[in-house]
PDB file of N, CA and C in Angstrom:
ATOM      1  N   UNK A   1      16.214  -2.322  -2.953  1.00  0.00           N
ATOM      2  CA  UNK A   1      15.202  -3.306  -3.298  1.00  0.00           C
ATOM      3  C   UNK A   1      13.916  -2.990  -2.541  1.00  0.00           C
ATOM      4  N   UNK A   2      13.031  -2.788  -3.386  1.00  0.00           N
ATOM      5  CA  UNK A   2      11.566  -2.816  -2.655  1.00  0.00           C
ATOM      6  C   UNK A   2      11.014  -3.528  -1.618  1.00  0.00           C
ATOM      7  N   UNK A   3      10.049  -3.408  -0.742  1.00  0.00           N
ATOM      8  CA  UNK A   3       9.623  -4.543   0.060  1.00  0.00           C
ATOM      9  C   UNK A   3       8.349  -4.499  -0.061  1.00  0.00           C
ATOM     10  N   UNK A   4       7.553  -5.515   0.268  1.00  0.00           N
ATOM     11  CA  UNK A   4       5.703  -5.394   0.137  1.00  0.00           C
ATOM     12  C   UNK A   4       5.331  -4.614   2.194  1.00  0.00           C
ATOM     13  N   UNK A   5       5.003  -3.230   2.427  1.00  0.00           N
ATOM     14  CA  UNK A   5       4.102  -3.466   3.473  1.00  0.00           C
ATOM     15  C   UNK A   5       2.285  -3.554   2.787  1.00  0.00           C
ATOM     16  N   UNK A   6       2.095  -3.697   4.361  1.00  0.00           N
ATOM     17  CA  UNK A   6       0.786  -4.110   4.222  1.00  0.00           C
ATOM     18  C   UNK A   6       0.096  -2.823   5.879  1.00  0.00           C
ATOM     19  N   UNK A   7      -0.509  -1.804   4.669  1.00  0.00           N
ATOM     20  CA  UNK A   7      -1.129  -1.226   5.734  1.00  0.00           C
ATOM     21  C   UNK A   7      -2.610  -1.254   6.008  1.00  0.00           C
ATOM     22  N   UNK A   8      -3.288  -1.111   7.165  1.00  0.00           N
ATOM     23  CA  UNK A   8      -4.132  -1.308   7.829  1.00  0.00           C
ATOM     24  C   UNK A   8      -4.554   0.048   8.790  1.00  0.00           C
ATOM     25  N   UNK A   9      -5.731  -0.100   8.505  1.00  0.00           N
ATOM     26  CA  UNK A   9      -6.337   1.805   8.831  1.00  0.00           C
ATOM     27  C   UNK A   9      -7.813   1.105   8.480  1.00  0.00           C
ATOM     28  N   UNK A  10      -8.532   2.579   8.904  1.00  0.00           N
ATOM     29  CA  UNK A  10      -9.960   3.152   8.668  1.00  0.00           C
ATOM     30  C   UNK A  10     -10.052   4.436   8.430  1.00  0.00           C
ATOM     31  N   UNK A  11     -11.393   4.904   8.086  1.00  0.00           N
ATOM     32  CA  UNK A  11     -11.750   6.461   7.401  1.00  0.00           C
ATOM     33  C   UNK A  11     -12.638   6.913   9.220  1.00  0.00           C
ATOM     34  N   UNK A  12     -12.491   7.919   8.845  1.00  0.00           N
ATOM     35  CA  UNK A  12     -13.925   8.836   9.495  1.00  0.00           C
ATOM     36  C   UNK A  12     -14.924   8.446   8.964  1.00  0.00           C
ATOM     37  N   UNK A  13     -15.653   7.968   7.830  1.00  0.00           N
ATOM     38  CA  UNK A  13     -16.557   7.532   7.193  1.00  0.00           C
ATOM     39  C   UNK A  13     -16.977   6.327   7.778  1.00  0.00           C
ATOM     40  N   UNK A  14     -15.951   6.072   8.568  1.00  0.00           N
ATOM     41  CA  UNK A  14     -16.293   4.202   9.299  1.00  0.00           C
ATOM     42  C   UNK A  14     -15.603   3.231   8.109  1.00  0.00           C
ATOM     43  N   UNK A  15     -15.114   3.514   6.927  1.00  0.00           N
ATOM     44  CA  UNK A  15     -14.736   2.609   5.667  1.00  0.00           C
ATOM     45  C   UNK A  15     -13.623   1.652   6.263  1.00  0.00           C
ATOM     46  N   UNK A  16     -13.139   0.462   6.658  1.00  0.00           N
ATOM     47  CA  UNK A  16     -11.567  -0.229   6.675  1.00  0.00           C
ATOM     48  C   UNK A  16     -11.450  -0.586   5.620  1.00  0.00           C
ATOM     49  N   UNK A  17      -9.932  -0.786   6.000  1.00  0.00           N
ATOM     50  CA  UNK A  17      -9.020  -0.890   4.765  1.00  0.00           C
ATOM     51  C   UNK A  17      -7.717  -1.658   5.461  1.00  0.00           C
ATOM     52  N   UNK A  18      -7.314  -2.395   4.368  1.00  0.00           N
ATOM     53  CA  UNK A  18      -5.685  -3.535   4.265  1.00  0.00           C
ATOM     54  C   UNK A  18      -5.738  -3.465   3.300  1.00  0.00           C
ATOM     55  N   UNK A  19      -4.530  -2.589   2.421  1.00  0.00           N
ATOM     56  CA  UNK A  19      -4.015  -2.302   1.162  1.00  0.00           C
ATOM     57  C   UNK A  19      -1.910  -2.958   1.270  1.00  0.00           C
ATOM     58  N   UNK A  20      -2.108  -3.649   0.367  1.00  0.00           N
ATOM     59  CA  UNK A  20      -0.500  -4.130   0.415  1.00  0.00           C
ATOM     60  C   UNK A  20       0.354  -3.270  -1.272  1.00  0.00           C
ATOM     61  N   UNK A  21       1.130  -2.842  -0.752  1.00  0.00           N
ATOM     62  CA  UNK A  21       1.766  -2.053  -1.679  1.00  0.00           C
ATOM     63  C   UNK A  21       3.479  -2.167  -2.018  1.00  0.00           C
ATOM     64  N   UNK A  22       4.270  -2.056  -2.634  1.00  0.00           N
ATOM     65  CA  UNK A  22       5.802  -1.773  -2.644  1.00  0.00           C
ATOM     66  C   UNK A  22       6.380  -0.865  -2.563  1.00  0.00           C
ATOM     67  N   UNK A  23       7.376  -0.390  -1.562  1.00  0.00           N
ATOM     68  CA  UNK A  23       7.777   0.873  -1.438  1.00  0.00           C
ATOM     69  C   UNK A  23       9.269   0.757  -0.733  1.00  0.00           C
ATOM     70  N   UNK A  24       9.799   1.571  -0.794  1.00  0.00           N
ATOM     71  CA  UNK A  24      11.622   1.445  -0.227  1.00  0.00           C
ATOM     72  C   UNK A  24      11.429   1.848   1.069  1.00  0.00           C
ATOM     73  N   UNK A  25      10.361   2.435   1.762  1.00  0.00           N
ATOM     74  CA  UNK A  25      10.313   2.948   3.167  1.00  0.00           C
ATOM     75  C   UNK A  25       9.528   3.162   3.806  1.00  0.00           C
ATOM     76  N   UNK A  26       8.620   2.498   5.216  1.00  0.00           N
ATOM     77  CA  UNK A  26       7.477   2.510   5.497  1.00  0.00           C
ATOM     78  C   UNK A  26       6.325   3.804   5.302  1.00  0.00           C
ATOM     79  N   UNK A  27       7.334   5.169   4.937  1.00  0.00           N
ATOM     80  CA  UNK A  27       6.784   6.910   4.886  1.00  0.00           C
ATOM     81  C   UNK A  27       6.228   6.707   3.639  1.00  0.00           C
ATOM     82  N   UNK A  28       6.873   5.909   2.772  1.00  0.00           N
ATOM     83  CA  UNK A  28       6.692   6.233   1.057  1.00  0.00           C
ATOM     84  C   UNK A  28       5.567   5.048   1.017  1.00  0.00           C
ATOM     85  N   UNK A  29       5.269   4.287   1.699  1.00  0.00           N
ATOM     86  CA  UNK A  29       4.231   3.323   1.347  1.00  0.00           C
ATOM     87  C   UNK A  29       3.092   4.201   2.377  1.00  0.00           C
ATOM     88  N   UNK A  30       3.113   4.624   3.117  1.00  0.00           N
ATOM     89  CA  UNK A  30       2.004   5.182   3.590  1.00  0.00           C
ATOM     90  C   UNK A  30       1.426   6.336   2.717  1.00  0.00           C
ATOM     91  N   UNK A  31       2.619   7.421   2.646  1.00  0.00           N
ATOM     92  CA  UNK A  31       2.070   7.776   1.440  1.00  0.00           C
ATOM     93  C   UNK A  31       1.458   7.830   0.089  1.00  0.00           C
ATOM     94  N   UNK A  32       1.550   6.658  -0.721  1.00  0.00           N
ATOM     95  CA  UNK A  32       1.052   5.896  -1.907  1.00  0.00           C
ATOM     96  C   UNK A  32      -0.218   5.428  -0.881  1.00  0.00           C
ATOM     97  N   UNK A  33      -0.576   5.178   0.236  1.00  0.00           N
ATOM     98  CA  UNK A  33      -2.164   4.174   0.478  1.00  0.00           C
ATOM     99  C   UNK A  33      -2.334   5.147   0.569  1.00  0.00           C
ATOM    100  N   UNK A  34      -2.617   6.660   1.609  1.00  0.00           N
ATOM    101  CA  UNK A  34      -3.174   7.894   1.427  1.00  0.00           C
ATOM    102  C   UNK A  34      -3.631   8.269   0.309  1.00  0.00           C
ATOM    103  N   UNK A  35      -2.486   8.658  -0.484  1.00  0.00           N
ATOM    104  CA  UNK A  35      -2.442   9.100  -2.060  1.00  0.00           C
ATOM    105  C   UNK A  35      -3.655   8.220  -2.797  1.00  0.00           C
ATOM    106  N   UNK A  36      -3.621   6.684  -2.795  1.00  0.00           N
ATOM    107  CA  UNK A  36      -4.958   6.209  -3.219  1.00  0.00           C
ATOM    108  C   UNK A  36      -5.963   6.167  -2.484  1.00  0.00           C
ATOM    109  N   UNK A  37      -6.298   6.342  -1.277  1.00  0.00           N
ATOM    110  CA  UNK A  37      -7.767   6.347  -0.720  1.00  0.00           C
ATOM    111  C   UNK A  37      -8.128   7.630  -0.721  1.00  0.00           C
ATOM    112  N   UNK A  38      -7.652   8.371  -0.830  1.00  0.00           N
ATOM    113  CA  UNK A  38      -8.006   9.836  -1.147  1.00  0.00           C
ATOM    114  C   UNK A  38      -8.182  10.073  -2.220  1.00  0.00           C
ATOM    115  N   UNK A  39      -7.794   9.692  -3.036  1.00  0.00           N
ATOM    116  CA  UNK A  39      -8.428  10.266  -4.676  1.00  0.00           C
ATOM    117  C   UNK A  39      -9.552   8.704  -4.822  1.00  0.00           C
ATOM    118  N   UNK A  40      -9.523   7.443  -4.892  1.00  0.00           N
ATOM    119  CA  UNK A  40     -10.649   6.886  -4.736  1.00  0.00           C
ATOM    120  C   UNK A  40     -11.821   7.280  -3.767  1.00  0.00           C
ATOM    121  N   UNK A  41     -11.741   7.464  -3.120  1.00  0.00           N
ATOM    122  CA  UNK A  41     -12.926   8.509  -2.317  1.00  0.00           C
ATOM    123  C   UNK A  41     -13.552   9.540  -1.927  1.00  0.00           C
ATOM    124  N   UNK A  42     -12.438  10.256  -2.715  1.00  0.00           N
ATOM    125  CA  UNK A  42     -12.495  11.825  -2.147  1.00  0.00           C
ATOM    126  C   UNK A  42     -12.389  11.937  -0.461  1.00  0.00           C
ATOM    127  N   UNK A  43     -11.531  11.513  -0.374  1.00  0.00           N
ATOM    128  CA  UNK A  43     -11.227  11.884   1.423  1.00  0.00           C
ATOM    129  C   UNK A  43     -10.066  12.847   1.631  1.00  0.00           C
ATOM    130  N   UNK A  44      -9.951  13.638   2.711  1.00  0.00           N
ATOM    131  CA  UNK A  44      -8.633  14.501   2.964  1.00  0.00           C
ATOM    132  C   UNK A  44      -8.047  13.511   3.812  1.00  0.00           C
ATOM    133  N   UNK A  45      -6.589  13.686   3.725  1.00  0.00           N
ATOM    134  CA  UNK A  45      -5.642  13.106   4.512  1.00  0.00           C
ATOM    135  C   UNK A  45      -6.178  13.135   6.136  1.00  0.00           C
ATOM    136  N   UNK A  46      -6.996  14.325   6.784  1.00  0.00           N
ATOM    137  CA  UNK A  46      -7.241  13.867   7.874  1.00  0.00           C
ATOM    138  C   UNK A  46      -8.263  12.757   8.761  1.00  0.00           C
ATOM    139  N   UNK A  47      -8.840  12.447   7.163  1.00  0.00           N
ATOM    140  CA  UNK A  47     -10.063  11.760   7.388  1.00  0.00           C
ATOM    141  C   UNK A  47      -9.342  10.385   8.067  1.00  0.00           C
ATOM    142  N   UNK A  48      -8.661   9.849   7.082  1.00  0.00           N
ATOM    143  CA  UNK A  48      -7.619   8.985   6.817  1.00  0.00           C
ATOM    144  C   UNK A  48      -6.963   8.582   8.058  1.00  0.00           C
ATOM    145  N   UNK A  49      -7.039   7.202   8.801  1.00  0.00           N
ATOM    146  CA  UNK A  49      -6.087   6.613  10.024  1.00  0.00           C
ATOM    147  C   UNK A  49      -5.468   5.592   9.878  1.00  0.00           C
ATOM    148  N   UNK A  50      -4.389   5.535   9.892  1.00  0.00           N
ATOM    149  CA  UNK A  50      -3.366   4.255   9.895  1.00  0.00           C
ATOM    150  C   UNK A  50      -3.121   3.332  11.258  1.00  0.00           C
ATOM    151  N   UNK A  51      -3.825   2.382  11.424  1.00  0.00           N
ATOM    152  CA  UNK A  51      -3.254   1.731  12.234  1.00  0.00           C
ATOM    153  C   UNK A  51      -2.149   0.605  12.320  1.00  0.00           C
ATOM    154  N   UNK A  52      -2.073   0.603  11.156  1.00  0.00           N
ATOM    155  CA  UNK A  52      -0.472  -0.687  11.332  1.00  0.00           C
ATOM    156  C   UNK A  52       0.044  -0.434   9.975  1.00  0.00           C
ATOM    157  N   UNK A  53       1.260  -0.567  10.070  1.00  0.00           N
ATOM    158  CA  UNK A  53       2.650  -0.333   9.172  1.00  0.00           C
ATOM    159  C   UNK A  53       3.128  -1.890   9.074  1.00  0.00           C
ATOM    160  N   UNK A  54       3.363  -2.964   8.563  1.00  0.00           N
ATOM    161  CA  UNK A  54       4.460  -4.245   8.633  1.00  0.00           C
ATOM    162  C   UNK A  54       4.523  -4.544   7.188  1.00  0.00           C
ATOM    163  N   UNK A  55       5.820  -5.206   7.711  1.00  0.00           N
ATOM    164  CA  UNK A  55       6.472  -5.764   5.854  1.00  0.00           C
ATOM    165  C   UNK A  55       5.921  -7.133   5.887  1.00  0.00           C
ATOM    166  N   UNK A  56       5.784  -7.415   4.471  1.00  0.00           N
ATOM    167  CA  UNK A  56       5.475  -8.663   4.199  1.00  0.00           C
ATOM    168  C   UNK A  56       6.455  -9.240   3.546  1.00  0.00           C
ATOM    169  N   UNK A  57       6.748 -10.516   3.559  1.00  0.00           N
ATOM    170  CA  UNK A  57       7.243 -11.296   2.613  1.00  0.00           C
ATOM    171  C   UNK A  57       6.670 -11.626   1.534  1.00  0.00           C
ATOM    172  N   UNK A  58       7.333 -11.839   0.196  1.00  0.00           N
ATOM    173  CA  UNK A  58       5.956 -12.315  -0.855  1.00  0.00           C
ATOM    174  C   UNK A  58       5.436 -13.244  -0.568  1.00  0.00           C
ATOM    175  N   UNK A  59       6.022 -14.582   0.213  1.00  0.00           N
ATOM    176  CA  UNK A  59       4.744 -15.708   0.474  1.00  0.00           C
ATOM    177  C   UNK A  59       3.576 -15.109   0.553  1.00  0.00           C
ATOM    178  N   UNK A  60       3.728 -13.936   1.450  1.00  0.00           N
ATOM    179  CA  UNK A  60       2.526 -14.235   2.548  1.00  0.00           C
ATOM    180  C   UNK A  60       1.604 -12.834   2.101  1.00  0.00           C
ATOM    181  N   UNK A  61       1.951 -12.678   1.170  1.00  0.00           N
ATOM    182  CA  UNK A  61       1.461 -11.144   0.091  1.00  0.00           C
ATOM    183  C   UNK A  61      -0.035 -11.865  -0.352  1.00  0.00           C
ATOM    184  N   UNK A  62      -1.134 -11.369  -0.509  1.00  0.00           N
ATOM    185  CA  UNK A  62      -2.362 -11.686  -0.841  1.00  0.00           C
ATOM    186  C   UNK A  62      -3.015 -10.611  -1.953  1.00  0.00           C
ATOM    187  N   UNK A  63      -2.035  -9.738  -2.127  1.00  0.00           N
ATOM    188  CA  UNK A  63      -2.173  -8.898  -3.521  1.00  0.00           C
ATOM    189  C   UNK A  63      -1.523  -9.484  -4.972  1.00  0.00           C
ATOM    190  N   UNK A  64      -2.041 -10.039  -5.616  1.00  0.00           N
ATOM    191  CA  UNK A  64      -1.287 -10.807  -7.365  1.00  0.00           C
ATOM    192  C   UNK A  64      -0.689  -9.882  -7.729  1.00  0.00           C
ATOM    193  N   UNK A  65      -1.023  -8.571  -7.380  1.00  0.00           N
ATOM    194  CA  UNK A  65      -0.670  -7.141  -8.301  1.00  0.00           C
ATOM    195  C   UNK A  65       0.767  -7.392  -7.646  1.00  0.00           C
ATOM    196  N   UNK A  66       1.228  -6.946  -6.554  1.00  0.00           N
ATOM    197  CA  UNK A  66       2.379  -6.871  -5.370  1.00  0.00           C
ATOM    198  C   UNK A  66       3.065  -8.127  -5.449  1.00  0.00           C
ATOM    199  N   UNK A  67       2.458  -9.406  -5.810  1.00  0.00           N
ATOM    200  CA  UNK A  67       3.275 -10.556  -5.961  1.00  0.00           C
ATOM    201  C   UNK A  67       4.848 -10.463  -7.487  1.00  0.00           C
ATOM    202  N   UNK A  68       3.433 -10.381  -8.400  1.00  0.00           N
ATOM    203  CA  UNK A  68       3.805 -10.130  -9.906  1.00  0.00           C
ATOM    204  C   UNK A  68       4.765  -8.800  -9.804  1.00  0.00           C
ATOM    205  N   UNK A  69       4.709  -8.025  -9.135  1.00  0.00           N
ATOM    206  CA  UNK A  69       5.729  -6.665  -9.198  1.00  0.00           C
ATOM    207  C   UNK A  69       6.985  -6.911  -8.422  1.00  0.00           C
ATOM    208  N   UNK A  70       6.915  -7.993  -7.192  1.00  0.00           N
ATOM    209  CA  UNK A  70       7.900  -8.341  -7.005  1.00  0.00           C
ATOM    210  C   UNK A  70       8.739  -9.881  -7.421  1.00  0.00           C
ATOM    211  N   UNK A  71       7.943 -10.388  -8.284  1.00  0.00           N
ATOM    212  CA  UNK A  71       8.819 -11.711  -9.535  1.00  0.00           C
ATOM    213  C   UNK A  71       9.815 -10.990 -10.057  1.00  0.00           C
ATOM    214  N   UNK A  72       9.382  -9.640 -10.730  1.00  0.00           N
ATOM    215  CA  UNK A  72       9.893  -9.065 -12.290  1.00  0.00           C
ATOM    216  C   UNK A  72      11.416  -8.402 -11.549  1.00  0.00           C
ATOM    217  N   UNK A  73      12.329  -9.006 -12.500  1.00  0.00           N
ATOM    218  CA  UNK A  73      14.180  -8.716 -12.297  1.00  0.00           C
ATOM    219  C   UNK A  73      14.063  -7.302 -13.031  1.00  0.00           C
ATOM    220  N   UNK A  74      13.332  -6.913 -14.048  1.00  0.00           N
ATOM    221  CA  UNK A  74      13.410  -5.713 -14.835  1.00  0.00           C
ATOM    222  C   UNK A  74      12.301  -5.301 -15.201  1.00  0.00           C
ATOM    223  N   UNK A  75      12.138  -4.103 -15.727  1.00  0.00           N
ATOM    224  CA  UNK A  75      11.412  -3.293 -16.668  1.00  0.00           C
ATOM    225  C   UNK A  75      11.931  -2.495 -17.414  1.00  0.00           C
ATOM    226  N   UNK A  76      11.679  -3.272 -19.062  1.00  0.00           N
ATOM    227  CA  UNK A  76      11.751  -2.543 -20.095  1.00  0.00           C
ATOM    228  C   UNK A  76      10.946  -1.436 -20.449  1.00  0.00           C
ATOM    229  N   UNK A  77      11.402  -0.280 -21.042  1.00  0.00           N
ATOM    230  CA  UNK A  77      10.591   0.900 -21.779  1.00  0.00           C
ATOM    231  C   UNK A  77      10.674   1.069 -22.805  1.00  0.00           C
ATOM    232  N   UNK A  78       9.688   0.943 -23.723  1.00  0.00           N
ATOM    233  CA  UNK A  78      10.011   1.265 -25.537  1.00  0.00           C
ATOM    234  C   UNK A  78       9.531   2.543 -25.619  1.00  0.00           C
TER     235      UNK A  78
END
């Protein structure tokens, strides 16, 4: 079962960031926020700093996207 973290970082650019995402393992959710601030910005992974890793509960989730992905019991494919 998935969990929501919620990571927290900045760029070399000076940019912050708190991106909340779903992932089975704090590596695989860091990887997916990398994976998107790097192609939204064109940044290399070293630009890129993580300062906090934590799980959220959905209460306390402030992403609709991450809420709504964790309601859904299934997904159908036609």
């Amino acid at each position: 079962m998935p969990k929501i973290y919620r990571i927290v970082g900045d760029t070399t650019t000076g940019m912050k960031f708190k991106i909340e995402v779903t992932a089975e393992k704090p590596h695989d959710a860091v990887e997916k926020v990398v994976s998107l601030i790097g192609s939204r910005h064109k940044l290399k992974r070293v630009q890129i700093r993580i300062k906090e890793v934590s799980v959220v509960s959905p209460e306390e989730a402030q992403s609709e996207e991450v809420k709504l992905l964790m309601a859904t019991d299934r997904i159908i494919r036609y």
